[in-house]
C-alpha atoms as a PDB file:
ATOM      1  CA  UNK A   1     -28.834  -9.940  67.145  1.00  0.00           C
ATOM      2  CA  UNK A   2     -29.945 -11.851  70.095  1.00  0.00           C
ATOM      3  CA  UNK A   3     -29.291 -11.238  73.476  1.00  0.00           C
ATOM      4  CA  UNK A   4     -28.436 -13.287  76.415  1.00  0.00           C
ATOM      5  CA  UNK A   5     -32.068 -13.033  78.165  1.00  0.00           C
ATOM      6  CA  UNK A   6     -33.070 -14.353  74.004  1.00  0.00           C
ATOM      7  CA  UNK A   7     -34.451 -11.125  73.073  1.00  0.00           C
ATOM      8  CA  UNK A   8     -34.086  -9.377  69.685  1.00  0.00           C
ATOM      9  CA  UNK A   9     -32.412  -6.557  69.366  1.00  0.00           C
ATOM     10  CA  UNK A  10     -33.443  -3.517  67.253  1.00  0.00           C
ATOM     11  CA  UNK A  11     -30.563  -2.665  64.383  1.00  0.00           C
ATOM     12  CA  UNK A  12     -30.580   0.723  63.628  1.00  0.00           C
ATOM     13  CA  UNK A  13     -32.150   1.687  60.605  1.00  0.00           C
ATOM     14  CA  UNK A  14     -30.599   4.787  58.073  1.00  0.00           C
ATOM     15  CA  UNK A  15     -33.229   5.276  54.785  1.00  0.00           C
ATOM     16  CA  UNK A  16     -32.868   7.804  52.349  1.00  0.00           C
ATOM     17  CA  UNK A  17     -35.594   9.418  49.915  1.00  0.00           C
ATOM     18  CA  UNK A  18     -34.033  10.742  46.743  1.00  0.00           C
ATOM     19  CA  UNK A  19     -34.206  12.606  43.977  1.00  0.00           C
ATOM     20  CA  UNK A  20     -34.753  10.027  41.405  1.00  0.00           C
ATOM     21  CA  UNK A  21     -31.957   7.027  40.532  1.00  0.00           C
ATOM     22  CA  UNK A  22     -29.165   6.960  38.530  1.00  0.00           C
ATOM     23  CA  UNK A  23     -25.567   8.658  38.813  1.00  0.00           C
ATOM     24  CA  UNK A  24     -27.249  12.271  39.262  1.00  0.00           C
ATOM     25  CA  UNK A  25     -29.058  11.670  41.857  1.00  0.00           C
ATOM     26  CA  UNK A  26     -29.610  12.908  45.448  1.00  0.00           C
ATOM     27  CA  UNK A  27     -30.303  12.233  49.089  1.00  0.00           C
ATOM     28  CA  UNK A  28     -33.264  14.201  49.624  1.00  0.00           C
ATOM     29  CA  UNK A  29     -34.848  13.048  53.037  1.00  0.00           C
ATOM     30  CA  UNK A  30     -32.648  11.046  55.769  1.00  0.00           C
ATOM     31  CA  UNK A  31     -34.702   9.173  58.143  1.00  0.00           C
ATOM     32  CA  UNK A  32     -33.225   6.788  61.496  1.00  0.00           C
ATOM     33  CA  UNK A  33     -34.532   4.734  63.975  1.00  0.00           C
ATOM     34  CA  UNK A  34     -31.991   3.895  66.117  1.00  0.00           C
ATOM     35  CA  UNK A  35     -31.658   0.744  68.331  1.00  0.00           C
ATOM     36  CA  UNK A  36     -33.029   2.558  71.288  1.00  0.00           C
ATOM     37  CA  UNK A  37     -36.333   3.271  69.477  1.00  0.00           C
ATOM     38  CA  UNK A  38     -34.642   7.560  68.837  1.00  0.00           C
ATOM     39  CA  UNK A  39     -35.829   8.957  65.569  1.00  0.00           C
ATOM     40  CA  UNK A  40     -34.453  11.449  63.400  1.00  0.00           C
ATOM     41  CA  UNK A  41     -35.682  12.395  60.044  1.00  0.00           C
ATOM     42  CA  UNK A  42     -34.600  15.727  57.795  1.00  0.00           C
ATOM     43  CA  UNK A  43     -35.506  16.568  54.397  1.00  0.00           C
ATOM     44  CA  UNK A  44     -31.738  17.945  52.651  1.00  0.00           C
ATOM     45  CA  UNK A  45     -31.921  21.005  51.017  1.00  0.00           C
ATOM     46  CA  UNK A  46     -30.082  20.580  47.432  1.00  0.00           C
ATOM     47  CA  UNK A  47     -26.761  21.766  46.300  1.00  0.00           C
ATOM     48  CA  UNK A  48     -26.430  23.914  43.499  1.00  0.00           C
ATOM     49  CA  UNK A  49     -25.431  21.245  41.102  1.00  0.00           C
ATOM     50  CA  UNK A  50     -27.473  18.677  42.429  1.00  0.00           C
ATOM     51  CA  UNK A  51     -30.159  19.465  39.772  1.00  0.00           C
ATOM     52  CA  UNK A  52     -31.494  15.970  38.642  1.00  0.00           C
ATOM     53  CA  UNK A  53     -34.783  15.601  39.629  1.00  0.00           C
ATOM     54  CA  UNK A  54     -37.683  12.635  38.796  1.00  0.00           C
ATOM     55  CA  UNK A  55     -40.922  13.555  38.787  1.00  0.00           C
ATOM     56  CA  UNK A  56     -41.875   9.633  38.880  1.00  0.00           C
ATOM     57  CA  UNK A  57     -40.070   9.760  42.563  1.00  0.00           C
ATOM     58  CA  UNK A  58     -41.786  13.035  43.821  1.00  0.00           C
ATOM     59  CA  UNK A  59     -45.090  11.685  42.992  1.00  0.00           C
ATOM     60  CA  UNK A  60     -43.859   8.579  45.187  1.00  0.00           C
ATOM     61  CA  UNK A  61     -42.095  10.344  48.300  1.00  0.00           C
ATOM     62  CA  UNK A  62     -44.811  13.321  47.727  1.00  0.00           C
ATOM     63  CA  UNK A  63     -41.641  16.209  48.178  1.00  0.00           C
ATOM     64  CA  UNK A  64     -41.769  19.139  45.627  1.00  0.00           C
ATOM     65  CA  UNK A  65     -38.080  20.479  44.941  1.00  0.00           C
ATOM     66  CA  UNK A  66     -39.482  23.974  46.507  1.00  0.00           C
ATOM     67  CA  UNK A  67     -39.926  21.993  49.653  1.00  0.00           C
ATOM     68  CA  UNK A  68     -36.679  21.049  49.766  1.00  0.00           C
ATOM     69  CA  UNK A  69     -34.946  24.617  49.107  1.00  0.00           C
ATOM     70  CA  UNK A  70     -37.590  26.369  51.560  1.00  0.00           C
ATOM     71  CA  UNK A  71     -37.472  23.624  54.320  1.00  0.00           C
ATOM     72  CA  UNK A  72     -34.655  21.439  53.891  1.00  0.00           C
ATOM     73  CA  UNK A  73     -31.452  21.341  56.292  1.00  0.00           C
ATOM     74  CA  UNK A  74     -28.212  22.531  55.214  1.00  0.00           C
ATOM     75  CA  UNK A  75     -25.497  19.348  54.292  1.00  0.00           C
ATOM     76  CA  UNK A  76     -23.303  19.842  56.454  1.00  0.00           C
ATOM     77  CA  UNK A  77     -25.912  20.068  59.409  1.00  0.00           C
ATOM     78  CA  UNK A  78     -27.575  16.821  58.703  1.00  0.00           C
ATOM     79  CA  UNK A  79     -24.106  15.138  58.722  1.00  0.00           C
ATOM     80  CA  UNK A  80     -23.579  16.882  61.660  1.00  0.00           C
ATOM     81  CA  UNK A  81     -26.768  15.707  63.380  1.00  0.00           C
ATOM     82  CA  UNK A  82     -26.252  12.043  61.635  1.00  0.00           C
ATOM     83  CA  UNK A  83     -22.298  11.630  62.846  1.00  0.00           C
ATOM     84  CA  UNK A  84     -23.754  13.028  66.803  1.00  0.00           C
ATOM     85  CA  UNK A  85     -26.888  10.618  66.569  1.00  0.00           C
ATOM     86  CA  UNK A  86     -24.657   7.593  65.045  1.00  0.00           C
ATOM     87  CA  UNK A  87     -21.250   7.853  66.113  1.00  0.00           C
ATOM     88  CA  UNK A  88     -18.896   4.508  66.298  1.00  0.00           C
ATOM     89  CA  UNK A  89     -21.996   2.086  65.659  1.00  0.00           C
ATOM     90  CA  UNK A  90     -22.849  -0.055  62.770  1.00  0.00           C
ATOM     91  CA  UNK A  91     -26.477   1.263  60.488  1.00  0.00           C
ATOM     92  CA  UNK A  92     -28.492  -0.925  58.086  1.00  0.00           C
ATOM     93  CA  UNK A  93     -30.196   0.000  55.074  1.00  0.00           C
ATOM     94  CA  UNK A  94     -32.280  -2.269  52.952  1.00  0.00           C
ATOM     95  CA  UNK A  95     -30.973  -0.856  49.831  1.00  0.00           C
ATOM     96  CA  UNK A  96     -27.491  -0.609  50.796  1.00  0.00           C
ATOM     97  CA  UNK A  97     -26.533  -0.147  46.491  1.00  0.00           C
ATOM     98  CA  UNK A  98     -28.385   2.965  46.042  1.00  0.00           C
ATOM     99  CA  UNK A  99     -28.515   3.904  50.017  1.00  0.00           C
ATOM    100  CA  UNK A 100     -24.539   3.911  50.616  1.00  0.00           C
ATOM    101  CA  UNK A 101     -24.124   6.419  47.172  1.00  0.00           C
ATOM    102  CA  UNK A 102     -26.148   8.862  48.655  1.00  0.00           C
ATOM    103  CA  UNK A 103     -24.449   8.855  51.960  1.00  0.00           C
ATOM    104  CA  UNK A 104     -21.019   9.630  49.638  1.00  0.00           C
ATOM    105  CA  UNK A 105     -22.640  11.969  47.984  1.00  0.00           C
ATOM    106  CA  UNK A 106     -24.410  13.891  51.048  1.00  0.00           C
ATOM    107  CA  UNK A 107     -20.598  13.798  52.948  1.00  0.00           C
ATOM    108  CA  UNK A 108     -18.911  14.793  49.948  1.00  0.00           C
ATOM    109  CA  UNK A 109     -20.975  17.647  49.247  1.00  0.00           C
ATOM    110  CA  UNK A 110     -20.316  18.526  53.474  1.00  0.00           C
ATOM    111  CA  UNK A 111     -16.817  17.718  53.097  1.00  0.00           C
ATOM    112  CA  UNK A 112     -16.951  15.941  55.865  1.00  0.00           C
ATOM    113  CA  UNK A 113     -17.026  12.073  57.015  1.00  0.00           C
ATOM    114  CA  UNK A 114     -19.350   9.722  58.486  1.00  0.00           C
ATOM    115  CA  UNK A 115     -18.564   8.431  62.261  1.00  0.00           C
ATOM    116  CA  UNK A 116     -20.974   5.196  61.061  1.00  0.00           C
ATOM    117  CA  UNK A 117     -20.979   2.662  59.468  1.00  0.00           C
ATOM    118  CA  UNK A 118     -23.227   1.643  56.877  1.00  0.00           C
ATOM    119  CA  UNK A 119     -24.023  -1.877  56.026  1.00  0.00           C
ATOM    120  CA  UNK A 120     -26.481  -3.645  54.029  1.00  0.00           C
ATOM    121  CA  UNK A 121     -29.184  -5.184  56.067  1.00  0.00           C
ATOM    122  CA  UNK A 122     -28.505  -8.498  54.347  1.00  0.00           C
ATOM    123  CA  UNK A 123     -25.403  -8.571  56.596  1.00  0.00           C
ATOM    124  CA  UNK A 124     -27.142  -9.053  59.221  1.00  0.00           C
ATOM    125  CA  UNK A 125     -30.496 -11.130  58.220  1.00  0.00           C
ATOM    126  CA  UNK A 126     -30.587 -15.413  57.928  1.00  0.00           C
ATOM    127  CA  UNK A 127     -31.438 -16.665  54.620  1.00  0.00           C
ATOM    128  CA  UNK A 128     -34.491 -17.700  56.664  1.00  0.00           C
ATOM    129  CA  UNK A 129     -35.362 -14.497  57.882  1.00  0.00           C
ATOM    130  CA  UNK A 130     -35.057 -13.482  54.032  1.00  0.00           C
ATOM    131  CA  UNK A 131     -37.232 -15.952  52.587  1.00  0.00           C
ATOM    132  CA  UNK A 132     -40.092 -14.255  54.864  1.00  0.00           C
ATOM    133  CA  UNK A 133     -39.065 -10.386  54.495  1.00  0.00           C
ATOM    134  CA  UNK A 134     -41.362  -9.691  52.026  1.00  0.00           C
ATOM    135  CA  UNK A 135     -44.622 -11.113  53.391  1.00  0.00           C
ATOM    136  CA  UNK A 136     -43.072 -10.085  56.757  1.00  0.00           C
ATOM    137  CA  UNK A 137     -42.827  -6.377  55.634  1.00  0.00           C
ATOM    138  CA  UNK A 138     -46.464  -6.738  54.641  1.00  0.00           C
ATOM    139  CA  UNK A 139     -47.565  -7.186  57.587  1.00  0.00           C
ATOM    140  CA  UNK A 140     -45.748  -5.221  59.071  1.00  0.00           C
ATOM    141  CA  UNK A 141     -46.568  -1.807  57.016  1.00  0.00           C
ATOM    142  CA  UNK A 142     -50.188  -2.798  57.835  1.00  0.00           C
ATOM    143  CA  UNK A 143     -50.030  -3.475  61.993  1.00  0.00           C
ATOM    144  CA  UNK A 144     -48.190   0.089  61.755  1.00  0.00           C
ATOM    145  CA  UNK A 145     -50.874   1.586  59.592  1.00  0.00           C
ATOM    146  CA  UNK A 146     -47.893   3.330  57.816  1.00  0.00           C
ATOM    147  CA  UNK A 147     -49.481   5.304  54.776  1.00  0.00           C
ATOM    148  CA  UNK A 148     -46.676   7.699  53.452  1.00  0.00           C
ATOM    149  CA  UNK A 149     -43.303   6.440  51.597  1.00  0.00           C
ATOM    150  CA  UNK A 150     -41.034   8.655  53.354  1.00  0.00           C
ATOM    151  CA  UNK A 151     -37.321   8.220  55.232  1.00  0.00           C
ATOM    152  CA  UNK A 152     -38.410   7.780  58.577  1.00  0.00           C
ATOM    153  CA  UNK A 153     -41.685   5.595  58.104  1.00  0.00           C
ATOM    154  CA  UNK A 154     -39.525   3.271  55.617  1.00  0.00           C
ATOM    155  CA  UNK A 155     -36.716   3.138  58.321  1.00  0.00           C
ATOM    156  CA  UNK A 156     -39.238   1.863  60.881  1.00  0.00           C
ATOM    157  CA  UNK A 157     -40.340  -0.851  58.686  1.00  0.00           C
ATOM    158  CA  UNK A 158     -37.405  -2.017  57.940  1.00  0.00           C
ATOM    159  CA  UNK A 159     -36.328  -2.238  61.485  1.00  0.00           C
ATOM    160  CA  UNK A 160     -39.812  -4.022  62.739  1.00  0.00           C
ATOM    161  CA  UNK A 161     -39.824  -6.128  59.821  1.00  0.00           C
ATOM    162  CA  UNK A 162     -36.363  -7.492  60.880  1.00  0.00           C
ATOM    163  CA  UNK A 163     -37.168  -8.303  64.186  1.00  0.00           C
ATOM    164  CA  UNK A 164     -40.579  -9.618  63.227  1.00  0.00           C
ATOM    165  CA  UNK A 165     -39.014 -11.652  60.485  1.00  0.00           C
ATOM    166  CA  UNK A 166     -35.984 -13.116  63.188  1.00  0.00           C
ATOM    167  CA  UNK A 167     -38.851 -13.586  65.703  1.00  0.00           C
ATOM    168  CA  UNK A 168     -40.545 -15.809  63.047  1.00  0.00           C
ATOM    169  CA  UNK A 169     -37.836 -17.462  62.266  1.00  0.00           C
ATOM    170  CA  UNK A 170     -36.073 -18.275  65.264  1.00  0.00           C
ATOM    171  CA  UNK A 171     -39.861 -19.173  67.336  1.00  0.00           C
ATOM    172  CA  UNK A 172     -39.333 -22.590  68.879  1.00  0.00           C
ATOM    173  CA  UNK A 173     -41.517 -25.436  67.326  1.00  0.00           C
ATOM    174  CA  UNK A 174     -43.953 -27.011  69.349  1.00  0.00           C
ATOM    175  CA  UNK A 175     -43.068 -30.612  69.298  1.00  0.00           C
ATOM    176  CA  UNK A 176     -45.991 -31.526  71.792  1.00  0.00           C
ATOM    177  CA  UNK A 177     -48.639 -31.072  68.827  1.00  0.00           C
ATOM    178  CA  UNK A 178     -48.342 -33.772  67.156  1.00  0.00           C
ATOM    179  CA  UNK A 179     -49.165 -36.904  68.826  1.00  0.00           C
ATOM    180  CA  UNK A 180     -49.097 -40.793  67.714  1.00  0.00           C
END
C-alpha cells in the first residue's frame, strides 16, 4: 500500500452498524470512505423478517428501529449506490467475520450481487502495523475528535488508523542519534 513516490495509500473502508449479533441479525447503517477520501453512509431500512433487534446495540449506535423504517434506504438502493460507488475494487473492514455476513445478508435480501470485494483489513496490515492498531486507533479517534459510533465515523478510523499505523511502522530510524 505504498506507492512509488513512498506515500501511503488510503484502502477503502466499508463498516456496517447492525442490529445486534448473532445469526438474526442485520446491516442497519453502511458507511465508506473510499481511497479518494468519497464518503457514503445510509442507514437500511429493515425487511419484514429482519425483526431481531438489541437494545444493548441501539444504545451503542444511538438508531431507534422507527428511524430506520421512517428514514432508512430501500435494499436494493443501497446495493445499488454501494456496487456504483465500489465497482471492480477491493474494500476492507476491520471486522470482516461479522462485516462480510451482513453484506450477504443486505444482497440477498436485494437479490442482487456485490461488484466489490470485501476483505478483512488484516489482509492487508503487517504484523507490525497490528501490534500498534490499537493504541494507533486511540489516537486516532481523538486527533479526529470523533464522538458518535456510527458507519461512516468508524470507517474513517479505520482507514486513518491504517495509514497512521503503516506510517509508524514503516518511519525510517534515525541512525545519526546515537553517537559513541
Amino acid at each position: 500500500m505504498i506507492n512509488s513516490n513512498n506515500q501511503f495509500n488510503f484502502p477503502t473502508i466499508l463498516d456496517f452498524e447492525a442490529s445486534g449479533f448473532g445469526g438474526e441479525s442485520y446491516p442497519i447503517e453502511v458507511g465508506v470512505v473510499a481511497t479518494s477520501g468519497q464518503r457514503y453512509c445510509t442507514l437500511i431500512r429493515p425487511q419484514r423478517d429482519w425483526v431481531h433487534w438489541s437494545n444493548e446495540a441501539s444504545r451503542i449506535h444511538q438508531i431507534s428501529r422507527t428511524s430506520l423504517v421512517q428514514f432508512g434506504k430501500d435494499v436494493a438502493d443501497v446495493c445499488h449506490d454501494l456496487n456504483e460507488l465500489l465497482k471492480g475494487s477491493t474494500v476492507y473492514s476491520d471486522a470482516w467475520t461479522h462485516d462480510n455476513g451482513w453484506l450477504i445478508r443486505l444482497y440477498h435480501a436485494a437479490a442482487m450481487a456485490p461488484t466489490f470485494k470485501l476483505s478483512p483489513i488484516e489482509s492487508i496490515a503487517t504484523e507490525e502495523q497490528l501490534s500498534v492498531w490499537d493504541d494507533t486507533k486511540i489516537r486516532v479517534q481523538r486527533n479526529l475528535g470523533v464522538l458518535r459510533h456510527r458507519a461512516s465515523s468508524d470507517a474513517l478510523i479505520i482507514q486513518q488508523t491504517f495509514v497512521e499505523s503503516r506510517r509508524l511502522v514503516e518511519a525510517p530510524v534515525n541512525s545519526a542519534s546515537h553517537v559513541g
